[in-house]
C-alpha atoms as a PDB file:
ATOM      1  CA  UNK A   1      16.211   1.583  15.851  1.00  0.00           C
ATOM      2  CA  UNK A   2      14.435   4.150  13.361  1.00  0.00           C
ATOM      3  CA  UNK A   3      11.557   3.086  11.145  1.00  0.00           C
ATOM      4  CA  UNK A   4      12.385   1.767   7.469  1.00  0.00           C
ATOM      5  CA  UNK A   5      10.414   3.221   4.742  1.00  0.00           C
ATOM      6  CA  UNK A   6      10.369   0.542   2.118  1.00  0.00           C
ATOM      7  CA  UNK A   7       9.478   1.021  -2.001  1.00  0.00           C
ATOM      8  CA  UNK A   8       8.083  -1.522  -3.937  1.00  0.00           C
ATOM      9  CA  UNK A   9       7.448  -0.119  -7.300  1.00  0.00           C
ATOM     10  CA  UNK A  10       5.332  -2.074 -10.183  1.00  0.00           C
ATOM     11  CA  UNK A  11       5.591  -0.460 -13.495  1.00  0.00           C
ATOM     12  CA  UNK A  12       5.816  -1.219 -17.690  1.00  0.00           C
ATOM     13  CA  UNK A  13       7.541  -0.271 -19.913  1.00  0.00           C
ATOM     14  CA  UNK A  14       5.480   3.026 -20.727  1.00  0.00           C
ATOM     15  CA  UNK A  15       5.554   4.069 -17.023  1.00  0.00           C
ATOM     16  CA  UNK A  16       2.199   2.687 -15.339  1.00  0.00           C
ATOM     17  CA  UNK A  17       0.371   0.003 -14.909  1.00  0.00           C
ATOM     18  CA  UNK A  18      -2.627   1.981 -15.117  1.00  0.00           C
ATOM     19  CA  UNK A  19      -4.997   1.001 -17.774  1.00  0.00           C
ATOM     20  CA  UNK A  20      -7.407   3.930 -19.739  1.00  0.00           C
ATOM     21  CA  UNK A  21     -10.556   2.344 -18.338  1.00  0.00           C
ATOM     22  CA  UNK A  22      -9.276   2.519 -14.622  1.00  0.00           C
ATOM     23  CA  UNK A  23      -8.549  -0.550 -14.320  1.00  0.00           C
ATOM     24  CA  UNK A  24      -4.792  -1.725 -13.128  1.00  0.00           C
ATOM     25  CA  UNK A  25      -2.394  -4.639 -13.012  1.00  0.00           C
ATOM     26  CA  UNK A  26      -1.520  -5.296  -9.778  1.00  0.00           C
ATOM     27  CA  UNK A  27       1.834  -6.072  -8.555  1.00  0.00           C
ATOM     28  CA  UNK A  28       1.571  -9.662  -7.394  1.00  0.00           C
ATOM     29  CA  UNK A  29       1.119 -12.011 -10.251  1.00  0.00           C
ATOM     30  CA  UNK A  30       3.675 -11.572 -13.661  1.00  0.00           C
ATOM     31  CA  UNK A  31       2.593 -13.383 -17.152  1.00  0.00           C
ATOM     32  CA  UNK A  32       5.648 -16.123 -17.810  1.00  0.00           C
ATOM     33  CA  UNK A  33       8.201 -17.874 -15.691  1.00  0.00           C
ATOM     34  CA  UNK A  34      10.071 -15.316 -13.349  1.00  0.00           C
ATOM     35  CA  UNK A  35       9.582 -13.969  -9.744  1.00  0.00           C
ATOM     36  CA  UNK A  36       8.827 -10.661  -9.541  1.00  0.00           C
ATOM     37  CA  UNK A  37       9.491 -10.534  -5.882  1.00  0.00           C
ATOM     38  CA  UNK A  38       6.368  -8.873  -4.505  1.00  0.00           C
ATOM     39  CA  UNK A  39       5.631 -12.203  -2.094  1.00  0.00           C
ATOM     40  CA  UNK A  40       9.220 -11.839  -0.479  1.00  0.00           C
ATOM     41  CA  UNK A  41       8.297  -7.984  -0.080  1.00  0.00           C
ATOM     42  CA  UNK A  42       5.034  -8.515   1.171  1.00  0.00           C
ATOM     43  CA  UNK A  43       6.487 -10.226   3.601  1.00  0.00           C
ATOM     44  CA  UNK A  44       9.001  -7.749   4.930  1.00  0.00           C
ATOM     45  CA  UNK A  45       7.009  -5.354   5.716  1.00  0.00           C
ATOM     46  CA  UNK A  46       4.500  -5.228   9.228  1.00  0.00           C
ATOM     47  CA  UNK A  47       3.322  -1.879   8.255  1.00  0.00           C
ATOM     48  CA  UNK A  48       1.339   0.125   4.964  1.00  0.00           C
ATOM     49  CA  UNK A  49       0.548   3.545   4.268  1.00  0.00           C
ATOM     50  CA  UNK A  50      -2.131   4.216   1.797  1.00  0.00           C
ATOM     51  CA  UNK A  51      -4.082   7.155   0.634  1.00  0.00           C
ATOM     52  CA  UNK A  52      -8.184   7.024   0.395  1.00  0.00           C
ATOM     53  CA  UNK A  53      -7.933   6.258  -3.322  1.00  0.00           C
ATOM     54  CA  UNK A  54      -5.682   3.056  -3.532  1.00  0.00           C
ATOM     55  CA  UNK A  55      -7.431   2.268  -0.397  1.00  0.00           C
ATOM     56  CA  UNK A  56     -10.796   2.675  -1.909  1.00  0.00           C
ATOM     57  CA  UNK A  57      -9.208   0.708  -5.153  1.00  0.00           C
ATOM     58  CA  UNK A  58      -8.040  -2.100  -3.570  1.00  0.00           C
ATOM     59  CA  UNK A  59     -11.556  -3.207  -2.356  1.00  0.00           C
ATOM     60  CA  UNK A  60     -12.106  -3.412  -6.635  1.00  0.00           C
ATOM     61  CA  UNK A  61      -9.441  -5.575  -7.039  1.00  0.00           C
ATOM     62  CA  UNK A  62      -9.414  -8.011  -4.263  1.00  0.00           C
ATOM     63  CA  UNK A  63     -11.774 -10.167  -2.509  1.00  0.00           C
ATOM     64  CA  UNK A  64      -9.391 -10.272   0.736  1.00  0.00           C
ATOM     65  CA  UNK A  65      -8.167  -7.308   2.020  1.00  0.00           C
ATOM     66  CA  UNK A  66      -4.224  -7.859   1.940  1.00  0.00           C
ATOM     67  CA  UNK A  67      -3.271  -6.208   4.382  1.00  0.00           C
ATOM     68  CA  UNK A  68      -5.287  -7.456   7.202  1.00  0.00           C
ATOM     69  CA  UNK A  69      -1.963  -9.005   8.954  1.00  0.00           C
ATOM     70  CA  UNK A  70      -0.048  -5.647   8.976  1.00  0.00           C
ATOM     71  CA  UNK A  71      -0.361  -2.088  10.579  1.00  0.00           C
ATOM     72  CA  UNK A  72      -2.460  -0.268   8.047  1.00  0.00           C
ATOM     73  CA  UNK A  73      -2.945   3.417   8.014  1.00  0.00           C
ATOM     74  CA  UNK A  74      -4.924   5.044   5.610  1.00  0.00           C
ATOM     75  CA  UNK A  75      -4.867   8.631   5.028  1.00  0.00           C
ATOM     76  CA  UNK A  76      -8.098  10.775   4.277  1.00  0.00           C
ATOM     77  CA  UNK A  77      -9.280  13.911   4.486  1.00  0.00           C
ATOM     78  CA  UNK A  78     -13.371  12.798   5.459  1.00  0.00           C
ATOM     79  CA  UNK A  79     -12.781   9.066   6.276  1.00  0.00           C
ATOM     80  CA  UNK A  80     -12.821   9.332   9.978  1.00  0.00           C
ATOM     81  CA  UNK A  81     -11.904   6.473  13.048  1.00  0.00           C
ATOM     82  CA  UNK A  82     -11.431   2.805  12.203  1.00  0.00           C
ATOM     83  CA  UNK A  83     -12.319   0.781   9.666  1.00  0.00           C
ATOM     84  CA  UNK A  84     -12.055  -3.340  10.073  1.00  0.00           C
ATOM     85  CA  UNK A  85      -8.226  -3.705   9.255  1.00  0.00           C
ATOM     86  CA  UNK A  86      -7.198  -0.182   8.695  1.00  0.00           C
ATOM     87  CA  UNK A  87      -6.957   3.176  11.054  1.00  0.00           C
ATOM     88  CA  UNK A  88      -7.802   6.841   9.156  1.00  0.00           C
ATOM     89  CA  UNK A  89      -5.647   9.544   9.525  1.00  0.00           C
ATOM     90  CA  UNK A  90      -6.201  13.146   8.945  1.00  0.00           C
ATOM     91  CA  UNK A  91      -2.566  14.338   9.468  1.00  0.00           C
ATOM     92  CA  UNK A  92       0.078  15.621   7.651  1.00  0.00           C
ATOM     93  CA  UNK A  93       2.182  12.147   6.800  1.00  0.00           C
ATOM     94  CA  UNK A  94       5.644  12.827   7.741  1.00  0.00           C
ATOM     95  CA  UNK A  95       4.515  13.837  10.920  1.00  0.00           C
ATOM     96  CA  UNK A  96       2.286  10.447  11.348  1.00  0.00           C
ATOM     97  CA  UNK A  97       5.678   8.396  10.659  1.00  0.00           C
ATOM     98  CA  UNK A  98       7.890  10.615  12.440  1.00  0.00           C
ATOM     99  CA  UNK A  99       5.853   9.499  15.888  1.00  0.00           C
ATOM    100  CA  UNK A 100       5.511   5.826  15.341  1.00  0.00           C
ATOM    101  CA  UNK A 101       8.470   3.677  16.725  1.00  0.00           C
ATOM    102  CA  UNK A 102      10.531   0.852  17.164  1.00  0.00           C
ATOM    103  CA  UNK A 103      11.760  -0.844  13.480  1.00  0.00           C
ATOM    104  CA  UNK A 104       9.363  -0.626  11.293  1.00  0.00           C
ATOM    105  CA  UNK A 105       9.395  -1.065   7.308  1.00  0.00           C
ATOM    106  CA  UNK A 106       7.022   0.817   6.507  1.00  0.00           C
ATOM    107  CA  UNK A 107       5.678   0.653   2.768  1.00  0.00           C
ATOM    108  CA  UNK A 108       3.799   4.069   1.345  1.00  0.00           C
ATOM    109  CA  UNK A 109       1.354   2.023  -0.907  1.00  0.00           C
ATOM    110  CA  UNK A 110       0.213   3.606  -3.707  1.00  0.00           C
ATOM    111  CA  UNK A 111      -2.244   3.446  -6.958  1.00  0.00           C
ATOM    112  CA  UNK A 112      -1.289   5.126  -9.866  1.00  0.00           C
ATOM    113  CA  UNK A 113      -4.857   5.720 -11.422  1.00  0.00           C
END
């Protein structure tokens, strides 16, 4: 079976969640009654792509990394090998998913900043 490449997308109603002082709202808890569905997501998906940034932004905003239980690539021009949880890559991304196999959903994580 070919790989799944999943989108999650958290937004408002001005187009990011962004705020002017860097800072952003992440995607798993809402204000109010409602599911939002990020925890059903989360949980369909065994592998993330991520750039250096979100990577690097994600260590701001959570004590845990939350991805330690999935395939994480993260991709970065002068991070180089392994990192606890997460492998670098230097490649061009298309070509990164077109080579890995079996059925994957893969989720190309991302940080609008």
């Amino acid at each position: 079976m070919k790989e799944h490449i999943a989108m999650y997308i958290a937004t408002s109603l001005d187009v990011s969640i962004a705020r002017e002082d860097g800072s952003i709202d992440c995607p798993g808890g809402t204000e109010g009654e409602g599911h939002n569905g990020y925890g059903d997501f989360h949980n369909s998906i065994d592998t993330v792509i991520m750039g250096n940034k979100t990577y690097q932004k994600i260590h701001t905003l959570e004590e845990e990394f939350p991805y330690q239980y999935k395939a994480c690539h993260v991709f970065s021009r002068s991070a180089k090998g392994k990192e606890e949880y997460v492998e670098f890559v230097k490649e061009d991304v298309g070509d990164f998913i077109g080579r890995l196999t079996g059925d994957s959903r893969i989720w190309l994580a991302g940080v609008q900043n």
